[in-house]
N, C-alpha and C. Protein backbone atom coordinates (compact mmCIF):
# COMPACT_ATOMS: atom_id res chain seq x y z
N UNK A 1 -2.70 -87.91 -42.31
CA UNK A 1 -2.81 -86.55 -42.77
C UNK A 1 -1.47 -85.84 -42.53
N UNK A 2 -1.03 -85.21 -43.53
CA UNK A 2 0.23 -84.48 -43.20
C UNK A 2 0.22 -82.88 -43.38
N UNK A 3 0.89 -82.53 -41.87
CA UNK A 3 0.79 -81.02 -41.72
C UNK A 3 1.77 -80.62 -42.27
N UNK A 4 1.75 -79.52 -42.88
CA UNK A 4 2.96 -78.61 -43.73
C UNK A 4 3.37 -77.31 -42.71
N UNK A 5 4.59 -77.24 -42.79
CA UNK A 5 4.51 -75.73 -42.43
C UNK A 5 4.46 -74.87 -43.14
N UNK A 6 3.98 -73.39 -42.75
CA UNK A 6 3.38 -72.73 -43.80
C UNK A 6 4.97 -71.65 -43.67
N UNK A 7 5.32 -70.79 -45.20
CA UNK A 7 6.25 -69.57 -44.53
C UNK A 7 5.77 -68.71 -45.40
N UNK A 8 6.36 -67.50 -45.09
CA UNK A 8 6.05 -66.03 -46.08
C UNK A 8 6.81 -65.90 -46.43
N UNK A 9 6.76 -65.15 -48.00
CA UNK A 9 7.96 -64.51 -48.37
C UNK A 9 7.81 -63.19 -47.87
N UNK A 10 9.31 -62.68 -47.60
CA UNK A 10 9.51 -60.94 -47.40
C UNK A 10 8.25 -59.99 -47.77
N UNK A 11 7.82 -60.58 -49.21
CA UNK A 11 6.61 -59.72 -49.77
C UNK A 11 5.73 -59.77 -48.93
N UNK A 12 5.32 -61.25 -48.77
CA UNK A 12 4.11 -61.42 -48.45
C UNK A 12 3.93 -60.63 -47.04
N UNK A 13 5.27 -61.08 -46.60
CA UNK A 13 4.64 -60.47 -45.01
C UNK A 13 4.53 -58.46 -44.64
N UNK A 14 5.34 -58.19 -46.01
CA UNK A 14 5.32 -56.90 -45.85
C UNK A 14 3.54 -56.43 -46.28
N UNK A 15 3.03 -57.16 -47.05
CA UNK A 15 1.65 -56.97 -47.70
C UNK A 15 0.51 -57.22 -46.18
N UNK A 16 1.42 -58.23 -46.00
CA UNK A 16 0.40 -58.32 -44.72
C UNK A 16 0.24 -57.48 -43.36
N UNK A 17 1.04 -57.00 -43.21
CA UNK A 17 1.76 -55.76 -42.05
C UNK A 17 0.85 -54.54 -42.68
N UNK A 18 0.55 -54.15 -43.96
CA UNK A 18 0.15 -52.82 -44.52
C UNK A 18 -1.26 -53.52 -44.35
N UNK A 19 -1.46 -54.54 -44.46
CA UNK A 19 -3.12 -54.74 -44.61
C UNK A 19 -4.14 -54.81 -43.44
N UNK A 20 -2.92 -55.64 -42.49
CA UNK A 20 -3.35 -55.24 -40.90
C UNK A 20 -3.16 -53.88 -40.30
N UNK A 21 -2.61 -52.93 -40.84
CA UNK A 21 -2.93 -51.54 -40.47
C UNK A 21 -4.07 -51.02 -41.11
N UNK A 22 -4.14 -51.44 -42.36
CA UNK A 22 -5.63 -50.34 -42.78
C UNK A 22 -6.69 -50.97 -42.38
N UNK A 23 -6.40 -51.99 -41.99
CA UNK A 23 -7.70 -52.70 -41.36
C UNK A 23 -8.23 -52.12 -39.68
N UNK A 24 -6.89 -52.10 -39.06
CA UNK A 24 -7.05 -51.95 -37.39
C UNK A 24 -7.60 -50.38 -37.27
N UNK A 25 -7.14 -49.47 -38.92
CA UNK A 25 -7.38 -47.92 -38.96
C UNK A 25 -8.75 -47.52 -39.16
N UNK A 26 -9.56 -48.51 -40.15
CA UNK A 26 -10.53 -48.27 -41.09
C UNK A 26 -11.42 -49.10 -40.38
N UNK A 27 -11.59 -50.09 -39.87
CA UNK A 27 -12.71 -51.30 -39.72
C UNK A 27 -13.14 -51.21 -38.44
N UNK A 28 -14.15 -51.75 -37.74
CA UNK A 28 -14.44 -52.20 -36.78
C UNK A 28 -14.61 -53.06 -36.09
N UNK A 29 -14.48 -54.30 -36.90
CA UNK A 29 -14.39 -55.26 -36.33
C UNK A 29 -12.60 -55.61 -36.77
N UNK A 30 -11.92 -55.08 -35.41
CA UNK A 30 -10.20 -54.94 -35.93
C UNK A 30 -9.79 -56.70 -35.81
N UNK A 31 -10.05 -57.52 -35.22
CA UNK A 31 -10.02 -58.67 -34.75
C UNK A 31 -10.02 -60.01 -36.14
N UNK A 32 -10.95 -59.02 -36.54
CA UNK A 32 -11.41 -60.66 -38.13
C UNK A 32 -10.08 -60.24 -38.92
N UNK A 33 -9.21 -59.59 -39.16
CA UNK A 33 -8.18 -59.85 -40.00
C UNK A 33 -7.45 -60.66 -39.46
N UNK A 34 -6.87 -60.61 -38.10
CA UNK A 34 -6.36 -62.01 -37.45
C UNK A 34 -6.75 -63.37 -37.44
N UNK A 35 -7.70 -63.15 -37.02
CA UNK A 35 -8.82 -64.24 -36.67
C UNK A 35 -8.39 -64.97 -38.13
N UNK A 36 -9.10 -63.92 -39.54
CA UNK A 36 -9.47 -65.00 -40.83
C UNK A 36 -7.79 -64.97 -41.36
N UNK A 37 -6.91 -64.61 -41.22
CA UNK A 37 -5.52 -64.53 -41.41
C UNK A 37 -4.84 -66.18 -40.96
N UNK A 38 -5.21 -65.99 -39.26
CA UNK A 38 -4.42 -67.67 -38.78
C UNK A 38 -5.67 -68.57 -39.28
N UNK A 39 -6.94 -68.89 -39.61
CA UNK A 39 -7.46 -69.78 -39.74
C UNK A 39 -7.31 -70.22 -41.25
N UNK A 40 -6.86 -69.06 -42.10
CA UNK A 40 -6.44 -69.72 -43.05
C UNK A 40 -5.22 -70.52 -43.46
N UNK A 41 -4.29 -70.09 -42.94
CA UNK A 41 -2.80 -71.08 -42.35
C UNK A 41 -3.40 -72.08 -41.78
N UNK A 42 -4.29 -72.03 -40.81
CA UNK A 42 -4.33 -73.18 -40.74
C UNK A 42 -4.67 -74.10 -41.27
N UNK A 43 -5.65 -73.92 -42.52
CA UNK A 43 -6.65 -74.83 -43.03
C UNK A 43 -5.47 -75.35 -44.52
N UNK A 44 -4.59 -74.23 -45.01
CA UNK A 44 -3.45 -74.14 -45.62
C UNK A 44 -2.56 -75.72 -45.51
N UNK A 45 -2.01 -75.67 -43.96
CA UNK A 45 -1.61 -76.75 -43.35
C UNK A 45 -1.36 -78.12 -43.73
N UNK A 46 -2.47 -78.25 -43.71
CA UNK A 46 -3.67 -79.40 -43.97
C UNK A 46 -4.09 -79.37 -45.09
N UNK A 47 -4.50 -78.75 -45.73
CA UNK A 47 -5.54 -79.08 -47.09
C UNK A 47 -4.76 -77.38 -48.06
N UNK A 48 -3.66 -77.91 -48.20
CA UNK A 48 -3.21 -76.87 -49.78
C UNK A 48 -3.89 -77.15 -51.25
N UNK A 49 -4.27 -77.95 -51.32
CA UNK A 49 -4.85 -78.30 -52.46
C UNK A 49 -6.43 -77.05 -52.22
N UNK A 50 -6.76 -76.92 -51.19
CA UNK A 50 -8.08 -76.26 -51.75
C UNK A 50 -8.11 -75.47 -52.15
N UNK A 51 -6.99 -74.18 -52.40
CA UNK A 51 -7.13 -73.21 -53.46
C UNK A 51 -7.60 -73.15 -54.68
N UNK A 52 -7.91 -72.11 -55.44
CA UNK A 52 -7.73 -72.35 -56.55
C UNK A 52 -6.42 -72.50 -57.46
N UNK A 53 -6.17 -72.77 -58.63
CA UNK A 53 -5.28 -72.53 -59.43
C UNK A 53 -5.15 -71.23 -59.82
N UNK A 54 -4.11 -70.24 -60.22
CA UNK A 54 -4.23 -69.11 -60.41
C UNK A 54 -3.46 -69.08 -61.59
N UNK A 55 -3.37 -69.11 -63.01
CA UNK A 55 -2.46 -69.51 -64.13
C UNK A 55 -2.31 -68.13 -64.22
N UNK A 56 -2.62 -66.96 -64.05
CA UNK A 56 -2.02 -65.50 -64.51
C UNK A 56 -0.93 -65.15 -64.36
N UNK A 57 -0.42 -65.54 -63.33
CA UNK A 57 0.61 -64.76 -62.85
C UNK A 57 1.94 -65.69 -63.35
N UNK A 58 1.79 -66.74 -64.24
CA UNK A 58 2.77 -67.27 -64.79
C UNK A 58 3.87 -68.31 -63.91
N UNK A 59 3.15 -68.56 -62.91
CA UNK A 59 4.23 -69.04 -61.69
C UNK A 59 3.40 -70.55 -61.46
N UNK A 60 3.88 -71.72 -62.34
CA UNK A 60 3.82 -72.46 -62.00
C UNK A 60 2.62 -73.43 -60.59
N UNK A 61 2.06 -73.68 -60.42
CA UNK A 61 1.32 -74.01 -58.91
C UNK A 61 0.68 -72.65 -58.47
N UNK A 62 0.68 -71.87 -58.63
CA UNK A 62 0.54 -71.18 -57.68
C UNK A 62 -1.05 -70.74 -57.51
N UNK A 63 -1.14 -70.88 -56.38
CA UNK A 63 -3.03 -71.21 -56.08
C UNK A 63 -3.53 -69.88 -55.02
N UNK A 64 -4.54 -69.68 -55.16
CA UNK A 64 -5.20 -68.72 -54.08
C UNK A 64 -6.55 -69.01 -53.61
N UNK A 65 -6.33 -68.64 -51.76
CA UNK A 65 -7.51 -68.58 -51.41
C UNK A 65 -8.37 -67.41 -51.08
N UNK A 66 -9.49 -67.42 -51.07
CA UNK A 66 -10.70 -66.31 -50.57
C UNK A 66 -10.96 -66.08 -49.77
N UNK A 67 -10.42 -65.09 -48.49
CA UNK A 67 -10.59 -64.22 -47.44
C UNK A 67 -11.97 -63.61 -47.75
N UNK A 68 -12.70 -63.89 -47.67
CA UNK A 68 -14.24 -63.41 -48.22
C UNK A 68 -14.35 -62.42 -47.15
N UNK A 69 -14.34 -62.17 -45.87
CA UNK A 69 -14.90 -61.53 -44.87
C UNK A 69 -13.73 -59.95 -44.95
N UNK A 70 -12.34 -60.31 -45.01
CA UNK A 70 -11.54 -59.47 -45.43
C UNK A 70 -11.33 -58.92 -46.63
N UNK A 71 -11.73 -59.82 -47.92
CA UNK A 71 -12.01 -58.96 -49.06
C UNK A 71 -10.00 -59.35 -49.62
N UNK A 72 -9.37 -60.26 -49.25
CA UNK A 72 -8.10 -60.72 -49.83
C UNK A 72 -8.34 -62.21 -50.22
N UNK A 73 -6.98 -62.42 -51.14
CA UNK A 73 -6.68 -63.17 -51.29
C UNK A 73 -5.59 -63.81 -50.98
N UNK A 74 -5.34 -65.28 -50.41
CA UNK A 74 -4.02 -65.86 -50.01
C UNK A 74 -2.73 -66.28 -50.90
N UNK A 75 -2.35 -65.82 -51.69
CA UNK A 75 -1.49 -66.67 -52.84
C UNK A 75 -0.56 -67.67 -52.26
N UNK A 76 -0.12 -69.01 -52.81
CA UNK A 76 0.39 -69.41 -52.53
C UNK A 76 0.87 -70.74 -53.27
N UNK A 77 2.26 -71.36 -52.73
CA UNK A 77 2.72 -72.74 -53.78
C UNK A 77 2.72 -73.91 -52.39
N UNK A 78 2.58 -74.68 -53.35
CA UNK A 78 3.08 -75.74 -52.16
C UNK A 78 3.59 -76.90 -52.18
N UNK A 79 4.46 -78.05 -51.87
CA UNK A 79 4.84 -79.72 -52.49
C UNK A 79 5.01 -79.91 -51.26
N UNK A 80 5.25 -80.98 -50.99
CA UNK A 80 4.93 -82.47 -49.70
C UNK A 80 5.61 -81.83 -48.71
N UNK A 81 6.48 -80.67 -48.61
CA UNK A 81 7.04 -80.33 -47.26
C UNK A 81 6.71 -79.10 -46.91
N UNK A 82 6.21 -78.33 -47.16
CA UNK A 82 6.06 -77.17 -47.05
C UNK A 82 4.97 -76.05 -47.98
N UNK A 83 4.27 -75.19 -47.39
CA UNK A 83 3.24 -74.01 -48.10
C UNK A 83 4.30 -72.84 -47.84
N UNK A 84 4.39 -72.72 -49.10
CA UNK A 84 5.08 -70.92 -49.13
C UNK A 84 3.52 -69.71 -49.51
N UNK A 85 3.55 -68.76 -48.69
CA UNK A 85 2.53 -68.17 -49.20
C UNK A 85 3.38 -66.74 -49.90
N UNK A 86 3.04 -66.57 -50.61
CA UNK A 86 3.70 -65.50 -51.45
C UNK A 86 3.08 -64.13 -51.71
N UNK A 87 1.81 -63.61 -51.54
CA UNK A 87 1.39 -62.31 -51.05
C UNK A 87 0.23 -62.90 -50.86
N UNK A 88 -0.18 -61.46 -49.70
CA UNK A 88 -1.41 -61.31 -49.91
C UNK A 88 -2.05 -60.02 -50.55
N UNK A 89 -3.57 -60.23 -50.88
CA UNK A 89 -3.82 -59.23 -51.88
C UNK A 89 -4.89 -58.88 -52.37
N UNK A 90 -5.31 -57.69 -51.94
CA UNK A 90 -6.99 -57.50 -51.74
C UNK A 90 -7.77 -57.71 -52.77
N UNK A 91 -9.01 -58.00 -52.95
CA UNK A 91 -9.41 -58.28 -54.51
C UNK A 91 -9.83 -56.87 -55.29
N UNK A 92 -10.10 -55.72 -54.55
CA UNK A 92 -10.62 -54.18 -54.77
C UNK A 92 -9.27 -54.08 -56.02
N UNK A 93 -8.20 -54.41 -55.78
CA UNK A 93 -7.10 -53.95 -56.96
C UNK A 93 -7.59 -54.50 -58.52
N UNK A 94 -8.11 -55.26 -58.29
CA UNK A 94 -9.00 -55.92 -59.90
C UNK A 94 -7.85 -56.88 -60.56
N UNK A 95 -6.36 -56.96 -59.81
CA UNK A 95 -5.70 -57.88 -60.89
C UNK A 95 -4.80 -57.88 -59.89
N UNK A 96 -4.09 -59.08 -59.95
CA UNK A 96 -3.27 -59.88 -59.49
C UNK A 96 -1.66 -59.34 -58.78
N UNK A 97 -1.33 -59.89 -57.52
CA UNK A 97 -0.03 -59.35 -57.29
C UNK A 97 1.03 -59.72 -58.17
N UNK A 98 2.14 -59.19 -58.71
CA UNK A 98 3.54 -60.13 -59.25
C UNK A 98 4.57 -61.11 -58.00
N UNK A 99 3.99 -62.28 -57.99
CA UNK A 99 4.54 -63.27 -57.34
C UNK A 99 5.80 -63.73 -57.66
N UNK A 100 6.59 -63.41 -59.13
CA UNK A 100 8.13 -63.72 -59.70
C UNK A 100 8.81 -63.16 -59.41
């Protein structure tokens, strides 16, 4: 089995910084954005293929997973050395981040 390392782009991590604030502001259970945040890297890792395919956004590979409990999505690409995750992105917006 081969582990990947996972990275963010600039975006992503700026998306993620704003999402863990309205979460820690608004929610009560402040903890599950972390919590479902690293367990999805982790599972990322290991098994990139389980996303879906996401053909909208015109970017080649690029797949997302379902934060179901947080209500995001993970975008992301990936080949034999590495997962880039490229935003994250709540599903309430109804359409897709620009990942290009």
């Amino acid at each position: 089995m081969i582990e990947r390392p996972v990275f963010f782009t600039a975006t992503a991590r700026g998306q993620i910084e704003r999402e863990r604030g309205w979460w820690q502001e608004n929610r009560d259970h402040q903890e599950a954005f972390a919590v479902d945040l690293e367990g999805a890297v982790e599972v990322l890792k290991i098994l990139p293929g389980v996303g879906t395919l996401y053909v909208a956004a015109g970017l080649p590979g690029l797949r997302r997973l379902y934060l179901r409990r947080i209500g995001c999505h993970i975008y992301y690409t990936f080949d034999d050395k590495q997962v880039i995750v490229r935003a994250l992105w709540g599903v309430r917006r109804r359409q897709g981040p620009d990942v290009r």
